[in-house]
N, C-alpha and C. Protein backbone atom coordinates (compact mmCIF):
# COMPACT_ATOMS: atom_id res chain seq x y z
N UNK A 1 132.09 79.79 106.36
CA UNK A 1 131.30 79.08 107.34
C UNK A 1 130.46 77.99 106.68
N UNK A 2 129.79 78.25 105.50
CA UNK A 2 128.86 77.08 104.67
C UNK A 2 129.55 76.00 104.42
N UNK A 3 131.25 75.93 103.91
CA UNK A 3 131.33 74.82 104.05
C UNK A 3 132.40 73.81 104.66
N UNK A 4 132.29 74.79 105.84
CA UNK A 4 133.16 73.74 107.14
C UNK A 4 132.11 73.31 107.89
N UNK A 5 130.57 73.28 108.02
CA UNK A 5 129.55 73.22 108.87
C UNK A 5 128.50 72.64 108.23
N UNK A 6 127.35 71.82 108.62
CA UNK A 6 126.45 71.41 107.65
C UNK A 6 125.41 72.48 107.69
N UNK A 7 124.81 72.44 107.00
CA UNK A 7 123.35 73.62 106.74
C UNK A 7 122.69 73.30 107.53
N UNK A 8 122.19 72.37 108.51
CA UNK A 8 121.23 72.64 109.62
C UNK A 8 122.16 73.50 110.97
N UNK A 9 123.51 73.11 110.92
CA UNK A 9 124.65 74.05 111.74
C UNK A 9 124.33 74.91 111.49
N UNK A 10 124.44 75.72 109.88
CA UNK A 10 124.73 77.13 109.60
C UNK A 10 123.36 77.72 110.20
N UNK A 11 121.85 77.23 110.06
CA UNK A 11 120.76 77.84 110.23
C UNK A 11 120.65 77.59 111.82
N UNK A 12 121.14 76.84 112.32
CA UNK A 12 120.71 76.79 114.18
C UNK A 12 121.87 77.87 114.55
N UNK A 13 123.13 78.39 114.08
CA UNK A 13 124.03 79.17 114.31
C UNK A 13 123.20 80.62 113.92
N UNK A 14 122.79 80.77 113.27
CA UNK A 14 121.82 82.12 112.79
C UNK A 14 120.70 82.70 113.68
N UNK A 15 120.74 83.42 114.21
CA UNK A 15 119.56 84.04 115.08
C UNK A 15 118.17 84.03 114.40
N UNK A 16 117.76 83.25 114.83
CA UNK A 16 116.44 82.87 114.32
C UNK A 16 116.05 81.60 114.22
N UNK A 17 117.23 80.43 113.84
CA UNK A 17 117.36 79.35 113.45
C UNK A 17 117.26 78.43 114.59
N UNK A 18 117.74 78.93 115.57
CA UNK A 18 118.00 78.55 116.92
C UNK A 18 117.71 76.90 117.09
N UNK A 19 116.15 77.20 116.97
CA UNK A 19 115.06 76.22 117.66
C UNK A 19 114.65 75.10 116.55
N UNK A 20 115.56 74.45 115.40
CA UNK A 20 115.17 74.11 113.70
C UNK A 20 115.18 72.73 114.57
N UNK A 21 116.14 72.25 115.56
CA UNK A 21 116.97 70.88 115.74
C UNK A 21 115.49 70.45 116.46
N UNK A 22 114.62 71.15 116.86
CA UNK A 22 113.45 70.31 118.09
C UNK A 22 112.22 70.46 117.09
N UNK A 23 112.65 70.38 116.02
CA UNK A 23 111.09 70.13 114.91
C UNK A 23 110.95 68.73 114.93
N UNK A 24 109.99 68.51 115.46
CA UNK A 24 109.52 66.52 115.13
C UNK A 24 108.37 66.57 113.46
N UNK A 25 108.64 67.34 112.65
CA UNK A 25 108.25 66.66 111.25
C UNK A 25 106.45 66.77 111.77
N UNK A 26 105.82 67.58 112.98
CA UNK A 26 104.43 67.23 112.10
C UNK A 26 103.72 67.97 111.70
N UNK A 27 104.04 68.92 110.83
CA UNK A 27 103.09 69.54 109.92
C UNK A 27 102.17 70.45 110.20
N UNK A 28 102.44 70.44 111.13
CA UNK A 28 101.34 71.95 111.68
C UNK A 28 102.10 73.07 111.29
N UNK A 29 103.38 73.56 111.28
CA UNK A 29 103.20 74.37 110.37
C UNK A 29 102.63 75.63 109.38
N UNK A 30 102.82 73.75 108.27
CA UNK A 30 102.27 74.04 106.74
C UNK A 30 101.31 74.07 106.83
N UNK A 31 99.98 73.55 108.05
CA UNK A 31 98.58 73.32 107.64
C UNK A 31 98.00 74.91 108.01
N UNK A 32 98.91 75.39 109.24
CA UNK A 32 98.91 76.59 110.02
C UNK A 32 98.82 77.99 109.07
N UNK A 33 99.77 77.33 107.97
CA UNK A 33 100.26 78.44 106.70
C UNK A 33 99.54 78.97 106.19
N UNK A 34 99.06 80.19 106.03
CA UNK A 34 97.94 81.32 104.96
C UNK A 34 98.78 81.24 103.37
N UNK A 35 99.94 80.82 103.68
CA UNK A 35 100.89 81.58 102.02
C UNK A 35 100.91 80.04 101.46
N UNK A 36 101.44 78.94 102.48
CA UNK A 36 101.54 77.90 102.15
C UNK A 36 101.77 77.22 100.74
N UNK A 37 100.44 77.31 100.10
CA UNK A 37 99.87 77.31 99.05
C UNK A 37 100.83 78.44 97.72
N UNK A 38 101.08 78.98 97.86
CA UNK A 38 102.35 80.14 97.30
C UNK A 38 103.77 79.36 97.00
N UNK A 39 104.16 78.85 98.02
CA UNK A 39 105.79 78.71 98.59
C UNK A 39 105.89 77.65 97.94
N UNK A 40 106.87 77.58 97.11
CA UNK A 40 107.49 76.62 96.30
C UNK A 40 107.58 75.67 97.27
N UNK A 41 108.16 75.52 98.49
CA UNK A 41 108.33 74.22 99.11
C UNK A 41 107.86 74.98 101.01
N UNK A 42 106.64 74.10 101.83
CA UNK A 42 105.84 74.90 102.71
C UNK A 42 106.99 74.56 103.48
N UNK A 43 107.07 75.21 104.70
CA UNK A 43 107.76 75.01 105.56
C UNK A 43 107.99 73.90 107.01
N UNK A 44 107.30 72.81 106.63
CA UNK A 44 107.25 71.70 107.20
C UNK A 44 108.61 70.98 106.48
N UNK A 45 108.51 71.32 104.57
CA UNK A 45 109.49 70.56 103.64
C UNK A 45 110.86 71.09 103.79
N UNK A 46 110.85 72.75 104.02
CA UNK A 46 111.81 73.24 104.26
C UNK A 46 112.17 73.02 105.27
N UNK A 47 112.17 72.44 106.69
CA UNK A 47 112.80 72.48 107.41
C UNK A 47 113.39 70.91 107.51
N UNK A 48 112.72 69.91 106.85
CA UNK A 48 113.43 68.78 106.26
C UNK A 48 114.58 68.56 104.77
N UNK A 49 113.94 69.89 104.22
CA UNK A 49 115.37 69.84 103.12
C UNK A 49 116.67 70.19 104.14
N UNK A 50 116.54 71.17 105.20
CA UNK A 50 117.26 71.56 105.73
C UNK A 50 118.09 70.56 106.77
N UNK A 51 117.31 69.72 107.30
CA UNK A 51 118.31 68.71 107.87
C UNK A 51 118.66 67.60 106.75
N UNK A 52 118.40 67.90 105.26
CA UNK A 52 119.24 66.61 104.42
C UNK A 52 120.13 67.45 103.90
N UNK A 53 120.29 68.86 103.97
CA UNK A 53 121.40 69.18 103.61
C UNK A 53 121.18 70.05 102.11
N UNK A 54 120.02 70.53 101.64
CA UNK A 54 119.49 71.00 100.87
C UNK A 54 119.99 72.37 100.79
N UNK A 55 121.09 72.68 100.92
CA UNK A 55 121.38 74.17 100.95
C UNK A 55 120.69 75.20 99.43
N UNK A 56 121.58 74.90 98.65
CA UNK A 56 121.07 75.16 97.09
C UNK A 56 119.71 75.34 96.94
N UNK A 57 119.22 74.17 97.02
CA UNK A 57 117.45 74.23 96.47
C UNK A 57 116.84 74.91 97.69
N UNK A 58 117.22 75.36 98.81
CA UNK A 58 116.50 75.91 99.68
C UNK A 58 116.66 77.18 99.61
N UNK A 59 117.87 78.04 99.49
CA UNK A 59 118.42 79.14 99.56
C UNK A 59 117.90 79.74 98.34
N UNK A 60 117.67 78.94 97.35
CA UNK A 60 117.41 79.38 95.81
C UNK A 60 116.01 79.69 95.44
N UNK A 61 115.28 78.64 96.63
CA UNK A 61 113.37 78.75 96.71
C UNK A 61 113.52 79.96 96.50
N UNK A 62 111.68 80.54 96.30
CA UNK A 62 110.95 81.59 96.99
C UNK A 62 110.11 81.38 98.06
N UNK A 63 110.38 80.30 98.73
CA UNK A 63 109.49 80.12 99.62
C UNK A 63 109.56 80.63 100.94
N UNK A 64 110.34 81.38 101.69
CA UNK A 64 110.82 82.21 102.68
C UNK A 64 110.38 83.27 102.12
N UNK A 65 110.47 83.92 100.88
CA UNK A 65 110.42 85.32 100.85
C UNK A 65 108.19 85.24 100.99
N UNK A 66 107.69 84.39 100.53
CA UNK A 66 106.46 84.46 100.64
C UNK A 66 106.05 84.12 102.02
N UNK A 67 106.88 83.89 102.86
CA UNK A 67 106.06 84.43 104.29
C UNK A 67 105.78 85.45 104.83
N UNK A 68 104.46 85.42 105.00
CA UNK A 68 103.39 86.66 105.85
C UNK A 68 103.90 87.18 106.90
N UNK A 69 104.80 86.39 107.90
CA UNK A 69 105.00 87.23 109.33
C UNK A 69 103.60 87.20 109.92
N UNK A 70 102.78 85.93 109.87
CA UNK A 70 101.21 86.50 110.67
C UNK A 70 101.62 85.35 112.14
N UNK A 71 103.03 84.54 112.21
CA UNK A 71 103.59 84.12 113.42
C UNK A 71 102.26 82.75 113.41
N UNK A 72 101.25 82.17 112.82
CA UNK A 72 100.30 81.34 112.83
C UNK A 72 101.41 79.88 112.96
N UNK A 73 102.25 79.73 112.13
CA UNK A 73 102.77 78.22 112.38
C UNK A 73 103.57 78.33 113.68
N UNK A 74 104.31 79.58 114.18
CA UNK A 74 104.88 79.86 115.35
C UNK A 74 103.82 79.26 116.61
N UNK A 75 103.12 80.25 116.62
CA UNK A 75 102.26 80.10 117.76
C UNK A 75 101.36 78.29 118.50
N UNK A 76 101.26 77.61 116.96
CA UNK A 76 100.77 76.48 116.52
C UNK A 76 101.75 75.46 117.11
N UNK A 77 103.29 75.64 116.96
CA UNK A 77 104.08 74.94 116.62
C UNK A 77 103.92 73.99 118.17
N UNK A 78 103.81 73.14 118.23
CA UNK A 78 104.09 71.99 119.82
C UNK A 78 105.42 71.91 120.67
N UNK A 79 106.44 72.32 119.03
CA UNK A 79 107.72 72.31 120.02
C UNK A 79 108.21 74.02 120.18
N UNK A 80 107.67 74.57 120.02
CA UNK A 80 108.47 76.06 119.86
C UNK A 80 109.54 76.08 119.18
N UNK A 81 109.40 75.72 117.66
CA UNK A 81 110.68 75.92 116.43
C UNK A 81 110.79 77.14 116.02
N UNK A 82 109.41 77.73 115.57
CA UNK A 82 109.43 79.37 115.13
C UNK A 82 110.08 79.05 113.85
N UNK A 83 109.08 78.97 113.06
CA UNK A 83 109.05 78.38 111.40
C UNK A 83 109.31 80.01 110.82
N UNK A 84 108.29 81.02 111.53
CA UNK A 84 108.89 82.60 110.76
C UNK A 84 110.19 82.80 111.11
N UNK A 85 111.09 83.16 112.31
CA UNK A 85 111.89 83.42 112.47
C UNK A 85 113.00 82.40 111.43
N UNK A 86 113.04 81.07 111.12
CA UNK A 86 113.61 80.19 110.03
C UNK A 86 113.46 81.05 109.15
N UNK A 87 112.50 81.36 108.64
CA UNK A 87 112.21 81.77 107.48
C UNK A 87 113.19 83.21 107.28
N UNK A 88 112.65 83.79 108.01
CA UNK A 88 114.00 85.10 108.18
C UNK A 88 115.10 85.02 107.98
N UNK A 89 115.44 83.79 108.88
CA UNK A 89 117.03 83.44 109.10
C UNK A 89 117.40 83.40 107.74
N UNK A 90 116.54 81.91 106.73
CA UNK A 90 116.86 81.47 105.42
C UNK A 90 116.81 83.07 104.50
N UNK A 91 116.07 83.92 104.56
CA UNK A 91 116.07 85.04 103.68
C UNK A 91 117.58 85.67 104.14
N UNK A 92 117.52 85.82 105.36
CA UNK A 92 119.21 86.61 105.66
C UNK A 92 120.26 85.70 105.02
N UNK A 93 120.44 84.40 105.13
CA UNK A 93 121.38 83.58 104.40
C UNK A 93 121.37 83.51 102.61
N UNK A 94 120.35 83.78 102.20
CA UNK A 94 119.73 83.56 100.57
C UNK A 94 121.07 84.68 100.40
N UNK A 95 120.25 86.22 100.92
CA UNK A 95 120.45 87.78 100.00
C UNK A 95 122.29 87.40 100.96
N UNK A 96 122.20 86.86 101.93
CA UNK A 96 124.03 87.27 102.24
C UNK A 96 124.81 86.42 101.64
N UNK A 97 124.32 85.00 100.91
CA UNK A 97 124.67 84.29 100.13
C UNK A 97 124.85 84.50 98.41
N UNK A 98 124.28 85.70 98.16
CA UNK A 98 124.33 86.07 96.96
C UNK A 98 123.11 84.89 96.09
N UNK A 99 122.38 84.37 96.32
CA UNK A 99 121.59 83.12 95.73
C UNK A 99 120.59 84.04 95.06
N UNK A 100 120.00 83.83 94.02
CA UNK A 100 119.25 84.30 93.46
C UNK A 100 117.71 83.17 93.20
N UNK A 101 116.92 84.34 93.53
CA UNK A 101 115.90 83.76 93.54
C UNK A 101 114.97 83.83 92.85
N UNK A 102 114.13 82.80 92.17
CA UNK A 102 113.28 82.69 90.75
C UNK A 102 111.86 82.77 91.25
N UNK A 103 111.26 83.93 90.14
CA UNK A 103 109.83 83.50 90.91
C UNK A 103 109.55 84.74 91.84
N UNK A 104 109.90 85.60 91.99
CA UNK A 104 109.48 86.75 93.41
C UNK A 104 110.48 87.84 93.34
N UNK A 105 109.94 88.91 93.61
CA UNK A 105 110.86 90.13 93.38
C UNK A 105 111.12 90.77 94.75
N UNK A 106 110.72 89.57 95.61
CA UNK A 106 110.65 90.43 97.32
C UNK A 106 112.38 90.42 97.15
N UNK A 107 113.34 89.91 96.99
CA UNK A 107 114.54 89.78 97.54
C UNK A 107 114.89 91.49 97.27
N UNK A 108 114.34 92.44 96.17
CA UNK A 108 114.46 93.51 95.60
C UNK A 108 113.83 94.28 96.94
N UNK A 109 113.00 94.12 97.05
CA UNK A 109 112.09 95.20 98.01
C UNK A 109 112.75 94.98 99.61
N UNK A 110 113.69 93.41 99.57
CA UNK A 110 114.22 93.40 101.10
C UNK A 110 115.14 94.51 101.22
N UNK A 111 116.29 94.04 100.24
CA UNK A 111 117.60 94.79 99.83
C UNK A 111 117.11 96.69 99.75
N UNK A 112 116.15 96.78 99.29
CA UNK A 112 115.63 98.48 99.30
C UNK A 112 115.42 98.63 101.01
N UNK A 113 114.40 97.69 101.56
CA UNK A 113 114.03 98.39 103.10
C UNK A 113 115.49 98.35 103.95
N UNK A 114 116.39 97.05 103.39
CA UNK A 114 117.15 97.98 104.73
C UNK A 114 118.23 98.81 104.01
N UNK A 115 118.56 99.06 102.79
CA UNK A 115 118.84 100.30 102.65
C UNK A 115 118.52 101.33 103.28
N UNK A 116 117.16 101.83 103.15
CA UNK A 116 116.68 103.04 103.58
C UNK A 116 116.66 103.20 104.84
N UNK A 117 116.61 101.72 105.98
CA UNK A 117 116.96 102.48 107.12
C UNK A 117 118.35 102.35 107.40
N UNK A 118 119.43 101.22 106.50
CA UNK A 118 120.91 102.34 106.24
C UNK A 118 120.78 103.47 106.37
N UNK A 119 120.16 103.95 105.49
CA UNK A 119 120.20 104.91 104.66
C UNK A 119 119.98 106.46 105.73
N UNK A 120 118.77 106.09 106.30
CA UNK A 120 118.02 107.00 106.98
C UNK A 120 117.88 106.85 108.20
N UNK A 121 117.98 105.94 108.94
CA UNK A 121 117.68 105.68 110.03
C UNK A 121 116.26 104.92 110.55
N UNK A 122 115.90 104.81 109.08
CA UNK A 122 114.12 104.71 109.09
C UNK A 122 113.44 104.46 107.65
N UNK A 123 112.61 103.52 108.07
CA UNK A 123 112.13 103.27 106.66
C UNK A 123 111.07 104.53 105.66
N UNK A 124 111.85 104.89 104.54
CA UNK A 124 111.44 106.12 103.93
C UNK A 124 110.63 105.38 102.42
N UNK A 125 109.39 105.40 102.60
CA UNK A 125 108.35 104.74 101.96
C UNK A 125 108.76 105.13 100.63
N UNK A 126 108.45 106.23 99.96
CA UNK A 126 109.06 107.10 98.69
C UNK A 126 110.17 106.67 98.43
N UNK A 127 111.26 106.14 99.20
CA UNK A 127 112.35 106.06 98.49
C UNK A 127 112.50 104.58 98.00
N UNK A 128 111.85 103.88 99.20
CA UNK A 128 111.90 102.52 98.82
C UNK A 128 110.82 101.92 97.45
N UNK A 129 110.22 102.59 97.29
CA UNK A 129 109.00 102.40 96.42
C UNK A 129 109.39 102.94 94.77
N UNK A 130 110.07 103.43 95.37
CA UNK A 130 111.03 104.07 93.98
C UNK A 130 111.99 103.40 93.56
N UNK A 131 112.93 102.93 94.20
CA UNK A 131 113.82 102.26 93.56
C UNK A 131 113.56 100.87 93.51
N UNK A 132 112.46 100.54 94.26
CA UNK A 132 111.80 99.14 93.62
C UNK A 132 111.27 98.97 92.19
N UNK A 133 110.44 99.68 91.91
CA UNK A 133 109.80 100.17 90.72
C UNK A 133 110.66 100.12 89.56
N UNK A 134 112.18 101.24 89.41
CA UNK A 134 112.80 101.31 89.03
C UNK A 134 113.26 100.19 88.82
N UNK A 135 114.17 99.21 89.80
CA UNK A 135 114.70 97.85 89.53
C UNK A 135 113.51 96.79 88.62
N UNK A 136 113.00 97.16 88.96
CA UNK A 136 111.49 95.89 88.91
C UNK A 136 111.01 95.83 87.62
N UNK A 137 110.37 96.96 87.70
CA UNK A 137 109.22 97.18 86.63
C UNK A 137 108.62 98.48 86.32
N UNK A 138 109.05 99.45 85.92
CA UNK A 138 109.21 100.91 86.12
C UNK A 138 107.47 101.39 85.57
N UNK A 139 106.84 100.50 84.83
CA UNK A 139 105.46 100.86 84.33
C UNK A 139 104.62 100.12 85.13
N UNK A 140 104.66 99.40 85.97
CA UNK A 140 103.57 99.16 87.54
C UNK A 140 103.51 99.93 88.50
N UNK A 141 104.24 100.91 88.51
CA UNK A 141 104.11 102.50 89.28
C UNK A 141 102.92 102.78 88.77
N UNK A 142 102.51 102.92 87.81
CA UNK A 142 101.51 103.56 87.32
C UNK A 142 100.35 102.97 88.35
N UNK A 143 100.25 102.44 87.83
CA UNK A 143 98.81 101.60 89.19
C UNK A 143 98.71 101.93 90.41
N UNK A 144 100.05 102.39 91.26
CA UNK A 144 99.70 102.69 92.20
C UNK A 144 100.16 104.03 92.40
N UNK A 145 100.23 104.93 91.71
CA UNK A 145 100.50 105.84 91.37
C UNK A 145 99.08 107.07 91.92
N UNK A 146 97.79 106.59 91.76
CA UNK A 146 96.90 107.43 92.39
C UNK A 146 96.60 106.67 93.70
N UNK A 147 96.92 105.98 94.64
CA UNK A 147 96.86 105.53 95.58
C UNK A 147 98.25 106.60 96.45
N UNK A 148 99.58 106.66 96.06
CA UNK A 148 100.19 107.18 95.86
C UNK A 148 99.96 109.09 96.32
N UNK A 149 99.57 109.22 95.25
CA UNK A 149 99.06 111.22 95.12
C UNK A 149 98.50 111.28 96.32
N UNK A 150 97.18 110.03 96.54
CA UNK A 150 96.16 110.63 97.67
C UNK A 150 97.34 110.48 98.88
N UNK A 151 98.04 109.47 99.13
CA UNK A 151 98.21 109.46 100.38
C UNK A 151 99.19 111.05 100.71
N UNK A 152 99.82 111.18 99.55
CA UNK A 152 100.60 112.54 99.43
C UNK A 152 99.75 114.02 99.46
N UNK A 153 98.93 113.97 99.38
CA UNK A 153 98.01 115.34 99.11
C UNK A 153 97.26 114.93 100.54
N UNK A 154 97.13 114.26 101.14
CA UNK A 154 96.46 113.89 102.90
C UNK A 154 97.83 113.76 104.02
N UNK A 155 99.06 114.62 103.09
CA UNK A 155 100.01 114.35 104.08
C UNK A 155 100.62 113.17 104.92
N UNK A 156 100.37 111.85 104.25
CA UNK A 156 100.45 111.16 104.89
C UNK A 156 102.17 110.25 104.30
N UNK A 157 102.56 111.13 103.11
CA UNK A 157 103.57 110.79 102.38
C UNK A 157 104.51 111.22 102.16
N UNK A 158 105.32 111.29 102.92
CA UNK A 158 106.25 112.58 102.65
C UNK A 158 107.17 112.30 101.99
N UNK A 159 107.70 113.10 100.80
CA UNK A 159 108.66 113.01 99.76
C UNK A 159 110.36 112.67 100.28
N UNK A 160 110.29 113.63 100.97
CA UNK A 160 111.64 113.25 101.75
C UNK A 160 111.97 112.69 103.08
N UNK A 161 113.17 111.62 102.88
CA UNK A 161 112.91 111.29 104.51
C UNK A 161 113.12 112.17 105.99
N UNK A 162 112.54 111.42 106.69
CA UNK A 162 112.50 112.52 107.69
C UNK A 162 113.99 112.15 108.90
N UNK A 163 114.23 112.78 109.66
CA UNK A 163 115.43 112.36 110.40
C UNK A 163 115.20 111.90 111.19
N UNK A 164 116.12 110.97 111.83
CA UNK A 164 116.20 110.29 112.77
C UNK A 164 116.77 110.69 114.36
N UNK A 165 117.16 110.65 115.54
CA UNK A 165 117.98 111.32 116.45
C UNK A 165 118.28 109.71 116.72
N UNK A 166 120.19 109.75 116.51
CA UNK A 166 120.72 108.57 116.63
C UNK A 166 121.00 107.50 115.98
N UNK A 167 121.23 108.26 114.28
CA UNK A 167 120.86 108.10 112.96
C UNK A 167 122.63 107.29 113.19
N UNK A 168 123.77 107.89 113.65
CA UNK A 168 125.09 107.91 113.62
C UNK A 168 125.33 106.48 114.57
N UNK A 169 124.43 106.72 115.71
CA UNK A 169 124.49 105.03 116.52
C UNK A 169 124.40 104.12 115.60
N UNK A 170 123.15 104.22 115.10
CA UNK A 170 122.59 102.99 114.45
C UNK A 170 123.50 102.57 113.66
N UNK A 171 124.57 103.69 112.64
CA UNK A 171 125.67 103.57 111.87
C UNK A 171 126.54 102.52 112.48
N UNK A 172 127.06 103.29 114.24
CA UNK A 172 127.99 102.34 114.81
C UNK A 172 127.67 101.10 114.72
N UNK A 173 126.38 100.07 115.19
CA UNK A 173 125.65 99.36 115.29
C UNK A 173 126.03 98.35 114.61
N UNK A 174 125.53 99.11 113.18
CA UNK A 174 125.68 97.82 112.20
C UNK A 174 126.76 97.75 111.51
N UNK A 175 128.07 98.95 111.69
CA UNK A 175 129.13 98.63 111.42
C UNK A 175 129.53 97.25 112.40
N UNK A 176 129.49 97.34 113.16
CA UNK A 176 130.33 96.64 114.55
C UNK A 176 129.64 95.34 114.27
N UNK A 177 128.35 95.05 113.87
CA UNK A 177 127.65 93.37 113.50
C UNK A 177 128.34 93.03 112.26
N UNK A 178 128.88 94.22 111.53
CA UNK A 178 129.59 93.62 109.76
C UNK A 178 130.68 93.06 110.54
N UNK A 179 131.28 94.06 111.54
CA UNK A 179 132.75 93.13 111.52
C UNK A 179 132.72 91.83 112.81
N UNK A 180 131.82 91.94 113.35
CA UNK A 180 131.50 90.15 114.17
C UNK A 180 131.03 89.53 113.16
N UNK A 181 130.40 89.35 112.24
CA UNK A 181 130.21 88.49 111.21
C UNK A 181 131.37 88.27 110.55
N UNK A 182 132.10 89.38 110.05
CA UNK A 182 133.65 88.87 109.31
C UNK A 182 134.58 87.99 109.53
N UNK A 183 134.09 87.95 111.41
CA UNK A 183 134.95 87.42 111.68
C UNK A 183 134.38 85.39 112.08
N UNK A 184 133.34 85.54 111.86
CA UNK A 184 132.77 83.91 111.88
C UNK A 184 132.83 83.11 110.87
């Protein structure tokens, strides 16, 4: 699909992307942005790399993975583009693109959460926190490691995940979206 289509195609084709084509360039946004300041390129720039065709340097940023989700440039926006939902979209295209990204270890902690609700049906805090750690940086556990105990000794942590009812749907689910995607 990337390259029979241009990259503002591929991202208005993406659920989320929808609304990229009715951005008029003014910056509310980026000014809107709490992370802003973080993101290799704010999302006023990103959505202009994106109509020059910037696939590479956009997909490759960290600047999607450092959005908050606090919906502020959404809500802001004059035309209703929905700069988070972009941002999503671009993270689903990065990790399904195989692009690797410099600078941020969220692409690690994405790839863990939806494992675990692969996995489980539900996001299982312990497990994801674990094999982040593990991938990451196995001696920054430590730090949060008594943050950790307490929430576990107040029951609020439970070691194993817990079950789901409809654990096997959800299976069907996202089998059946792998193979409509296979087929686009």
């Amino acid at each position: 699909m990337a390259d029979m289509t241009s990259f503002i195609d591929e991202v208005a084709a993406t659920p989320g992307g929808e609304h990229i084509r009715s951005c008029i360039q003014c910056g509310i946004c980026s000014g809107a942005c709490p992370a802003a300041n973080e993101m290799e390129y704010p999302p006023r720039k990103i959505i202009a790399m994106i109509r020059a065709g910037m696939r590479d340097e956009v997909l490759s940023s960290s600047s999607m993975w450092h959005c908050l989700s606090c919906y502020m440039c959404t809500v802001r926006c004059p035309r209703g583009v929905k700069p988070t939902d972009i941002a999503h979209t671009l993270e689903y295209l990065a990790y399904q693109q195989g692009f690797k990204v410099k600078g941020t270890t969220t692409p690690v902690m994405y790839q863990n959460f939806v494992n675990s609700i692969k996995g489980n049906g539900r996001v299982h805090e312990v497990g994801i926190m674990l094999r982040y750690y593990l991938t990451t940086n196995p001696l920054a556990a430590l730090k949060v490691l008594p943050v950790g105990l307490s929430l576990f000794f107040h029951k609020r942590l439970p070691l194993l995940p817990k079950g789901v009812k409809g654990r096997e749907d959800l299976a069907k689910i996202i089998q059946k979206f792998k193979e409509i995607e296979a087929r686009s």
